[in-house]
C-alpha atoms as a PDB file:
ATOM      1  CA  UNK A   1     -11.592  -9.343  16.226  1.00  0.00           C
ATOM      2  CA  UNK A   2     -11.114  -8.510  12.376  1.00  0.00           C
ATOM      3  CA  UNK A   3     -13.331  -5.504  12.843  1.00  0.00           C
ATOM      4  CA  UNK A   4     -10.539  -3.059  11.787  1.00  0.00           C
ATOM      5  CA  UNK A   5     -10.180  -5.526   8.382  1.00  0.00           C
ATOM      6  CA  UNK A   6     -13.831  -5.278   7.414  1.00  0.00           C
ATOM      7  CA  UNK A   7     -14.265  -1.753   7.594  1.00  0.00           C
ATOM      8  CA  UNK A   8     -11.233  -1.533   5.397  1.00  0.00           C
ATOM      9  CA  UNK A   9     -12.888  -3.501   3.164  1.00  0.00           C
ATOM     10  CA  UNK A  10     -15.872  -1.771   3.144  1.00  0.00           C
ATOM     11  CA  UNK A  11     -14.232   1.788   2.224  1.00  0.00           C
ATOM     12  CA  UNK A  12     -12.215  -0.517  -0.123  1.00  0.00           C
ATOM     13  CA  UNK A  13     -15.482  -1.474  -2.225  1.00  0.00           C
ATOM     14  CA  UNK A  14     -16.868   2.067  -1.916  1.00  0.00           C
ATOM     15  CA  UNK A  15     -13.628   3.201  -3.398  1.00  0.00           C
ATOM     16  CA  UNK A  16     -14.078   0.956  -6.297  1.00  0.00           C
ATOM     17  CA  UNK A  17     -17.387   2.827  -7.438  1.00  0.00           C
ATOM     18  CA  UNK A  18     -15.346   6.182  -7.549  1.00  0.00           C
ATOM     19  CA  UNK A  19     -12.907   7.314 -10.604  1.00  0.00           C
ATOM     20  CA  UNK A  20      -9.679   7.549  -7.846  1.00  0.00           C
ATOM     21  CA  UNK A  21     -10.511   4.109  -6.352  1.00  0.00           C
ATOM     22  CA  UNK A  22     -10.675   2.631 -10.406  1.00  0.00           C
ATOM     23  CA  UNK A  23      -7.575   4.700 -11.011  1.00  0.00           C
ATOM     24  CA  UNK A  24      -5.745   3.096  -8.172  1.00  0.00           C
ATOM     25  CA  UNK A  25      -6.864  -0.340  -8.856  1.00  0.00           C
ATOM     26  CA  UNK A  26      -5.664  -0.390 -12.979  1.00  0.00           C
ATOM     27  CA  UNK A  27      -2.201   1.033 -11.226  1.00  0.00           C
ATOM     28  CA  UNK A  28      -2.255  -2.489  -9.646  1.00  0.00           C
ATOM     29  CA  UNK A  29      -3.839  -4.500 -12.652  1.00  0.00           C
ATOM     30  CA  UNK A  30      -6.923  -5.088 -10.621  1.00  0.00           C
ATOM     31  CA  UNK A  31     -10.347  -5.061 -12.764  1.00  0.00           C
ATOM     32  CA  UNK A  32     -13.116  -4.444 -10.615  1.00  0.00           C
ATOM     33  CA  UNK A  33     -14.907  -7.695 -10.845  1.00  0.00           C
ATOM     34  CA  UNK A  34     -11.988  -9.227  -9.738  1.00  0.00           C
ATOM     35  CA  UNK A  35     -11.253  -7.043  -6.580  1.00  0.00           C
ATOM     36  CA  UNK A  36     -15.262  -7.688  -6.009  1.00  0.00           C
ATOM     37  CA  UNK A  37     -14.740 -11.003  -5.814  1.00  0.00           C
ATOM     38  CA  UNK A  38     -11.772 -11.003  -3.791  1.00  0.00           C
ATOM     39  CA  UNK A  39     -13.207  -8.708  -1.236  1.00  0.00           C
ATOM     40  CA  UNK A  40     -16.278 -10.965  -1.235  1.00  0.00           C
ATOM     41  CA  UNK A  41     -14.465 -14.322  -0.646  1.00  0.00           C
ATOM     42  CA  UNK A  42     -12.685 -12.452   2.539  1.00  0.00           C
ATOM     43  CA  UNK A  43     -15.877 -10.821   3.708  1.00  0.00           C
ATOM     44  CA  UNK A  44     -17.862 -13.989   3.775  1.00  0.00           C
ATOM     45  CA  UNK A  45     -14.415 -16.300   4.449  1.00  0.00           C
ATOM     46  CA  UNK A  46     -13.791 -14.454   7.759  1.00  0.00           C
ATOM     47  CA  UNK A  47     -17.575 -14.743   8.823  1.00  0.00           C
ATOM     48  CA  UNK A  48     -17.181 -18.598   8.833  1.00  0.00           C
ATOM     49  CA  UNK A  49     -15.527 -20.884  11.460  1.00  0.00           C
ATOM     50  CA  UNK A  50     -11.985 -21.775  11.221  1.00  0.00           C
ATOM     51  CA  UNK A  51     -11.474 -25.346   9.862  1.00  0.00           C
ATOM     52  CA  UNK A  52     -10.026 -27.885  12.471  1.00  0.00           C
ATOM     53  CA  UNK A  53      -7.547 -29.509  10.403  1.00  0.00           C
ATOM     54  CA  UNK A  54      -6.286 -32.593  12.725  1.00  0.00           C
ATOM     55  CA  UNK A  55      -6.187 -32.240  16.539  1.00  0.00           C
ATOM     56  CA  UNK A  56      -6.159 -28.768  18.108  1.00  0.00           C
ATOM     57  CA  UNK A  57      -5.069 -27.157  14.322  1.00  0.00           C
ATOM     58  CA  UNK A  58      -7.452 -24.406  12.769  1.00  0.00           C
ATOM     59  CA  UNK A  59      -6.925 -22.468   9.097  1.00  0.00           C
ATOM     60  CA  UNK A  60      -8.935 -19.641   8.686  1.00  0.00           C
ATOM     61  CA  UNK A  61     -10.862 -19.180   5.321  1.00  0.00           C
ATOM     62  CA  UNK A  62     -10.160 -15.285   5.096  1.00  0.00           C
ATOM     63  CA  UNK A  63      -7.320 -14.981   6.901  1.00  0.00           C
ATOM     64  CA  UNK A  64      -5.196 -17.841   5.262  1.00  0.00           C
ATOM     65  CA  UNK A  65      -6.840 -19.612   2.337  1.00  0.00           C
ATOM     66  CA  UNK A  66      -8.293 -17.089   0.345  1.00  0.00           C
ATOM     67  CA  UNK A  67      -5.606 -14.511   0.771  1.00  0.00           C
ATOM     68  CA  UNK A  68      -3.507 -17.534  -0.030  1.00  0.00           C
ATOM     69  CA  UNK A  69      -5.315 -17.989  -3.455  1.00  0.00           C
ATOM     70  CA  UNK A  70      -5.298 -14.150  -4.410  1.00  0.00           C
ATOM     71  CA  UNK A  71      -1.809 -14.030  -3.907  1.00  0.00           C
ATOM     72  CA  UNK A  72      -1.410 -16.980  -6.603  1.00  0.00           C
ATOM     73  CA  UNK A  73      -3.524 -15.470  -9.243  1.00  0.00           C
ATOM     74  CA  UNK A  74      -1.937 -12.031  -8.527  1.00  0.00           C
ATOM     75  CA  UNK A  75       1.349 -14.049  -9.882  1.00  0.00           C
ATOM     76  CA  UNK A  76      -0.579 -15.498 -12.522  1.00  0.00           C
ATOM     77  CA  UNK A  77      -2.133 -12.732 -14.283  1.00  0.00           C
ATOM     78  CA  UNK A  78       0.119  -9.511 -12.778  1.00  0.00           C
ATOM     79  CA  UNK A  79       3.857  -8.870 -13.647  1.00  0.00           C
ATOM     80  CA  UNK A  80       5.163  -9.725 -10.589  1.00  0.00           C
ATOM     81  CA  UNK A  81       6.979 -12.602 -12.215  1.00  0.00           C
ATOM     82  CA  UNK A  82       9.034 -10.402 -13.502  1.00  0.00           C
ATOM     83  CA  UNK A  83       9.955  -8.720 -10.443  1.00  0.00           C
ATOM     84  CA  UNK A  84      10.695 -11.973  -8.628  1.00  0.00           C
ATOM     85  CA  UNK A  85      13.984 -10.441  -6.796  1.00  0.00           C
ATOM     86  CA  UNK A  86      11.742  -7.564  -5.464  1.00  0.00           C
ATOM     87  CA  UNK A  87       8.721  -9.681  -4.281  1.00  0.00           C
ATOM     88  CA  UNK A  88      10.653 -12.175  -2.672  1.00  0.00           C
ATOM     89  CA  UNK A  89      13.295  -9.374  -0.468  1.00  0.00           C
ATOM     90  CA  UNK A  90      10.024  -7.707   0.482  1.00  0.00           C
ATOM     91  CA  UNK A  91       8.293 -11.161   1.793  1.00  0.00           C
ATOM     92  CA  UNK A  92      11.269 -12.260   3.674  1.00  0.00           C
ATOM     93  CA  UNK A  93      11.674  -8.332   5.285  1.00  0.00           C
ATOM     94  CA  UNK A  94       7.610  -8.576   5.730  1.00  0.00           C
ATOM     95  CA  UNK A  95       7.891 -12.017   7.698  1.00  0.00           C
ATOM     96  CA  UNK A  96      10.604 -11.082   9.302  1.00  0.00           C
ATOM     97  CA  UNK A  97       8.735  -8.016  10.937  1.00  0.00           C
ATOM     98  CA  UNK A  98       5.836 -10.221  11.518  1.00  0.00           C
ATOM     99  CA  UNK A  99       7.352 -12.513  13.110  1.00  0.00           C
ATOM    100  CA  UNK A 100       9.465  -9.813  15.330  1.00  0.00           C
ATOM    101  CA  UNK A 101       6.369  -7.557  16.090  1.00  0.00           C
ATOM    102  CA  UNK A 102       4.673 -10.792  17.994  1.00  0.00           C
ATOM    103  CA  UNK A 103       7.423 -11.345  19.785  1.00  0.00           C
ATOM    104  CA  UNK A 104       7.653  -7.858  21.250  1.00  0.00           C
ATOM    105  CA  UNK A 105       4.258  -7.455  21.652  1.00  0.00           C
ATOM    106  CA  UNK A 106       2.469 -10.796  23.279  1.00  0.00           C
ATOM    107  CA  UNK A 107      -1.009 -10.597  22.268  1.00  0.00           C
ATOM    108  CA  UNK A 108      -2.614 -11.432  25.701  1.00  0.00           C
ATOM    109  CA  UNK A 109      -5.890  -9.734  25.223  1.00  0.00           C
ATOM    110  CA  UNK A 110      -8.410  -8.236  22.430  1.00  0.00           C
ATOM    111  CA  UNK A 111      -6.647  -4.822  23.182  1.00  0.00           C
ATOM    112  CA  UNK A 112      -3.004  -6.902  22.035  1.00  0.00           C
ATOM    113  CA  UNK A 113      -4.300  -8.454  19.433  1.00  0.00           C
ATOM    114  CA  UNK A 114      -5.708  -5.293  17.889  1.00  0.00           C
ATOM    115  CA  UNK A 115      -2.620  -3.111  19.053  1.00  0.00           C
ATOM    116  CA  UNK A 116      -0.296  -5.958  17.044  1.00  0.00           C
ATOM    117  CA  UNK A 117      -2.493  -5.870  13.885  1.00  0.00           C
ATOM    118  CA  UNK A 118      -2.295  -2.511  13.376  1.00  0.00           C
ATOM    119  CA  UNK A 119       1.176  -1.521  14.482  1.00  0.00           C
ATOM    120  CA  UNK A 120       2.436  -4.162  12.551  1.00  0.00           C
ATOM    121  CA  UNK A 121       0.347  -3.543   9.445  1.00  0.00           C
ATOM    122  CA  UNK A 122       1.748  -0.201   9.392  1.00  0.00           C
ATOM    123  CA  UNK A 123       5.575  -1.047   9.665  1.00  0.00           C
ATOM    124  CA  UNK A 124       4.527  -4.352   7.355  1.00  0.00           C
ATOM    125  CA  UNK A 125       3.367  -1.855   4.922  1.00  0.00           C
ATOM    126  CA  UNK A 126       6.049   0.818   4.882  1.00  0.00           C
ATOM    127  CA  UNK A 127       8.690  -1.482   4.686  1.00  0.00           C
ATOM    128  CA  UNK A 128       6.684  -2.823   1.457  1.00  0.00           C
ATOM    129  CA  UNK A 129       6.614   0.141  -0.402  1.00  0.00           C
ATOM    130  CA  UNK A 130      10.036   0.748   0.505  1.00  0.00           C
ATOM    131  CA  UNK A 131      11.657  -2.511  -0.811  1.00  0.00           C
ATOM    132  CA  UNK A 132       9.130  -3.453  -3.385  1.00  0.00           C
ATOM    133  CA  UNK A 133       8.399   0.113  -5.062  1.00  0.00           C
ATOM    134  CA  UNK A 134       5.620  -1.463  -7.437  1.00  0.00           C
ATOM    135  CA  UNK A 135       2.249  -1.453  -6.344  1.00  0.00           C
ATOM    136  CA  UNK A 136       1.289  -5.180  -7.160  1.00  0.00           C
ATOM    137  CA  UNK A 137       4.385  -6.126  -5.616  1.00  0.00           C
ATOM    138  CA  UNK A 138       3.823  -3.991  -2.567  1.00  0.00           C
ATOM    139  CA  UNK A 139       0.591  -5.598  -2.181  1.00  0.00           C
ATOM    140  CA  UNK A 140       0.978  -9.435  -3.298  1.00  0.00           C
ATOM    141  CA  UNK A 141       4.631  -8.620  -0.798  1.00  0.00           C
ATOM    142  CA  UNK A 142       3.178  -7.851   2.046  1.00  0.00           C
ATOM    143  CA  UNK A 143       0.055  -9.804   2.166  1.00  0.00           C
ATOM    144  CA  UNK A 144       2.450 -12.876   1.534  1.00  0.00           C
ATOM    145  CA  UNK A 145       4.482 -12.160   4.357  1.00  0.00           C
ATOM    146  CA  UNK A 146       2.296 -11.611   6.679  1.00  0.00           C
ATOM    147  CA  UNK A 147       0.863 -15.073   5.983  1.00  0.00           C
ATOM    148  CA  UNK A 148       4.205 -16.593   6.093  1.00  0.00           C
ATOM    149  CA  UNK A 149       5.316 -14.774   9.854  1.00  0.00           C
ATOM    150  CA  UNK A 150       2.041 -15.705  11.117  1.00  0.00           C
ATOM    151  CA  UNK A 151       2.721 -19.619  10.264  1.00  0.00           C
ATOM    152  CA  UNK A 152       6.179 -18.931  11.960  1.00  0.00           C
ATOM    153  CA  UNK A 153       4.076 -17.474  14.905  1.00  0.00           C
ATOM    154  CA  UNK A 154       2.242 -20.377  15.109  1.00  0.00           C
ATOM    155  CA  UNK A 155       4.860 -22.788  15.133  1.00  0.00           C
ATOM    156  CA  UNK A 156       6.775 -21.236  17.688  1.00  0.00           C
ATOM    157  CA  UNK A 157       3.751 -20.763  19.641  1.00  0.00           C
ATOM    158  CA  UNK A 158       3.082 -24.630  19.137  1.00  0.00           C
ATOM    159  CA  UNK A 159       6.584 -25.681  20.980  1.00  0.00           C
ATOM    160  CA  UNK A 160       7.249 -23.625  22.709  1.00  0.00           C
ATOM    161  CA  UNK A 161       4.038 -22.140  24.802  1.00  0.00           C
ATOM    162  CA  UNK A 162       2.076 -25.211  23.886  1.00  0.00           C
ATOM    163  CA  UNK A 163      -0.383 -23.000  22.030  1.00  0.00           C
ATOM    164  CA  UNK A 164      -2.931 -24.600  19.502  1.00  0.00           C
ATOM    165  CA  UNK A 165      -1.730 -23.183  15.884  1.00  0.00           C
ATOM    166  CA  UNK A 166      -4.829 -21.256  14.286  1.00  0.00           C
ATOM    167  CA  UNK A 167      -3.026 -20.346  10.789  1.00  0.00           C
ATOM    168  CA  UNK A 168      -4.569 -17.143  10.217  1.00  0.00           C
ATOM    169  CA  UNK A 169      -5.989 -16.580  12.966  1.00  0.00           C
ATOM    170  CA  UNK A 170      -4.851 -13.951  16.152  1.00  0.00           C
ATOM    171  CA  UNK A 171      -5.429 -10.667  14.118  1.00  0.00           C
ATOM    172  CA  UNK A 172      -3.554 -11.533  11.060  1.00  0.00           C
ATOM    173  CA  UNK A 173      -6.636 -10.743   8.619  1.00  0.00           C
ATOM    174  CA  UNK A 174      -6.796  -7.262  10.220  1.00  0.00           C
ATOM    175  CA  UNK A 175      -2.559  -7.179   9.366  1.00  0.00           C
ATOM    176  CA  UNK A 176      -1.995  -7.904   5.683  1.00  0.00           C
ATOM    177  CA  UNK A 177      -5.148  -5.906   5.414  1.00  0.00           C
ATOM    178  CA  UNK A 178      -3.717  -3.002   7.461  1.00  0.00           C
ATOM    179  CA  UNK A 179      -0.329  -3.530   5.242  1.00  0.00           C
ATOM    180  CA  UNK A 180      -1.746  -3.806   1.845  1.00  0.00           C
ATOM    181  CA  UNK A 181      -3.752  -0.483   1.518  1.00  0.00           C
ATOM    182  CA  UNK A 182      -1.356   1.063   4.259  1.00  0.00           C
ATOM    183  CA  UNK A 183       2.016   1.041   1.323  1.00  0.00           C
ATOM    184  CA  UNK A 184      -0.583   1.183  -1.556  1.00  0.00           C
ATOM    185  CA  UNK A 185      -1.338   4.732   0.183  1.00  0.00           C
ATOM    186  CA  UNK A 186       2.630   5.653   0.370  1.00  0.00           C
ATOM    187  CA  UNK A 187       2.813   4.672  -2.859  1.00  0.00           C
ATOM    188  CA  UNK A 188      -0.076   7.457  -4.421  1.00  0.00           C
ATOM    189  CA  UNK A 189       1.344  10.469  -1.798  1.00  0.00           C
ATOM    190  CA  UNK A 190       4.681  10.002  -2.986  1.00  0.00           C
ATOM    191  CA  UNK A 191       3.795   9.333  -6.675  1.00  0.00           C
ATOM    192  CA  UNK A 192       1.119  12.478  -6.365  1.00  0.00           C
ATOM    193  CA  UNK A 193       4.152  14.955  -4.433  1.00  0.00           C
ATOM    194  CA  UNK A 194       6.848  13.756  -7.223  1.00  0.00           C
ATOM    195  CA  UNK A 195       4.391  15.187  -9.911  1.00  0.00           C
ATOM    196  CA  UNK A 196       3.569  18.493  -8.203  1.00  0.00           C
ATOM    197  CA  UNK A 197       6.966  19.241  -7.974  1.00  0.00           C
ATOM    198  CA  UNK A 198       7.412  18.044 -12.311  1.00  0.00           C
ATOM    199  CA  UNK A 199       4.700  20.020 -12.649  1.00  0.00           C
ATOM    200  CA  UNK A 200       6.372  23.059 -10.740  1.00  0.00           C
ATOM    201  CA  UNK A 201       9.692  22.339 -12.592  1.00  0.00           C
ATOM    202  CA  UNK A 202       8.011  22.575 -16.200  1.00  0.00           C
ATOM    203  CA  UNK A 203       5.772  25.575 -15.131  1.00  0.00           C
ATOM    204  CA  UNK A 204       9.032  27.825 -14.112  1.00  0.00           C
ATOM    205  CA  UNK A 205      10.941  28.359 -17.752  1.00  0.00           C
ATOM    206  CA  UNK A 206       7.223  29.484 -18.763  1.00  0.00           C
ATOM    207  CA  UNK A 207       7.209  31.628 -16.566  1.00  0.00           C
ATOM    208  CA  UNK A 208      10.699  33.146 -16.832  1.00  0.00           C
ATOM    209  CA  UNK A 209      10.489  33.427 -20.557  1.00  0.00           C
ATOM    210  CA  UNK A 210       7.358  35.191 -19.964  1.00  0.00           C
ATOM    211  CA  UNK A 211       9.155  37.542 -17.463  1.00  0.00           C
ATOM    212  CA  UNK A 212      11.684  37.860 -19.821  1.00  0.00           C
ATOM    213  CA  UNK A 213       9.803  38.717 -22.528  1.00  0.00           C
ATOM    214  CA  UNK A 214       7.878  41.303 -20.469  1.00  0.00           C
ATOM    215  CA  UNK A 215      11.497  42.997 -19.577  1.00  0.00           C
ATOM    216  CA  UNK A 216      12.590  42.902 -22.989  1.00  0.00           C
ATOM    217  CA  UNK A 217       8.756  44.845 -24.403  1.00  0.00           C
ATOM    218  CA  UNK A 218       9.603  47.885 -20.996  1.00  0.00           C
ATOM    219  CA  UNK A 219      13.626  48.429 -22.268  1.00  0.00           C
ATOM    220  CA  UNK A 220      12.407  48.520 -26.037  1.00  0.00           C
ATOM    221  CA  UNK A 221       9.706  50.621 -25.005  1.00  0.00           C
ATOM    222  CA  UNK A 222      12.030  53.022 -22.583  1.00  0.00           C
ATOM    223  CA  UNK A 223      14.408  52.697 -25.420  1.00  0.00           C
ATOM    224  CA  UNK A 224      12.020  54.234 -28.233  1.00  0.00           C
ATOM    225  CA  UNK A 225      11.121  57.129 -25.591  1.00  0.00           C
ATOM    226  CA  UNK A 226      14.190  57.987 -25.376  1.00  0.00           C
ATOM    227  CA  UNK A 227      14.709  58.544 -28.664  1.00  0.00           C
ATOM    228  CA  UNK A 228      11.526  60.538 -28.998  1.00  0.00           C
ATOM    229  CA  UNK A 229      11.738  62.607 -26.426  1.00  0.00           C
ATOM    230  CA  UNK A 230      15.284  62.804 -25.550  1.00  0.00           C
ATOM    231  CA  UNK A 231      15.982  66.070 -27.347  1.00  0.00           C
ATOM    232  CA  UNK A 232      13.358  67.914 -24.627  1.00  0.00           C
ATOM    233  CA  UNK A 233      15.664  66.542 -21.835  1.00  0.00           C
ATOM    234  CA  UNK A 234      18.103  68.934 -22.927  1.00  0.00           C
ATOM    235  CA  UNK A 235      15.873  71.692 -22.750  1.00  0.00           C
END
């Protein structure tokens, strides 16, 4: 499990080193050091054991706590805050789907687990970019509601399968992961097709005032021959 989450992190930090991975990131107010760190803290959270927290309760270090604690500092330093309305509609719609997506598909095996993750990643992340339109929200949005469908999950697994709770645990790592770079994706094709076609639109009265201006040289210049020559036509 999580192997689909750390090779997204891995192209993640290659991405970084390149001038469209930077570009991306300042689009979501993310300095490198900090998205080093972050992708550090899940690479080595997910590598440890899950804490037992009471009897037959486990939190996961990568795939609870520390996305947990990026979320928070994302509201601290980003301007989410002041897109409250939008963050919170796309966390509810993001849990919502989380918590629906289990329930259709019962993770039974590795080959559930991993079929869950990513479908719902996908959906998790569309539905992001949809309702929260801002990158930072898109990604603070869905990585929050992921978190919060999975603790539904696990409560409802609790009573009623009698399932031990493992918050963060069952393939949600590989999820908000899945989610995250899944709308921040929508988000640069749409953003990248909206300026071809501004780019298009600005382009065309160029070119039709140079069209213009190219008919308008021809008739002067048919006009002047005429003038010139017109007394031979009669000839």
């Amino acid at each position: 499990m999580n192997l689909v989450g750390l090779c997204l992190l891995s192209v993640v930090a290659v991405l970084a080193f390149f001038k469209v991975g930077r570009r991306v990131f300042e689009r979501i107010c993310i300095k490198e050091f900090v998205l080093f760190l972050f992708v550090l803290a899940l690479s080595m959270g997910i590598l440890i054991p899950s804490i037992a927290v009471g009897e037959n309760v486990f939190i996961s270090i990568g795939g609870f706590i520390v996305p947990i604690l990026f979320v928070l500092v994302m509201l601290y330093v980003s301007g989410v805050r002041k897109q409250i309305f939008s963050f919170g509609l796309t966390v509810l719609i993001v849990a919502a789907l989380t918590v629906a997506m289990r329930a259709v598909i019962r993770p039974e095996n590795i080959a559930f687990f991993i079929m869950n993750a990513v479908l719902t990643g996908l959906i998790a992340g569309a539905a992001a970019f949809f309702v929260g339109k801002g990158r930072t929200v898109i990604i603070t949005g869905s990585i929050s509601g992921i978190i919060i469908g999975d603790v539904v999950n696990n409560l409802m697994a609790r009573f009623i399968y009698e399932i031990p709770p493992h918050f963060g645990g069952y393939g949600t790592f590989d999820t908000f992961l899945i989610a995250a770079i899944f709308g921040i994706v929508l988000a640069e094709i749409v953003e990248f097709v909206k300026a071809r076609q501004v780019s298009k639109r600005v382009s065309l009265p160029a070119l039709n005032f140079e069209t213009s201006e190219d008919s308008a040289i021809v008739q002067a210049e048919k006009k002047l021959d005429k003038e010139i020559f017109g007394v031979f036509d009669g000839e």
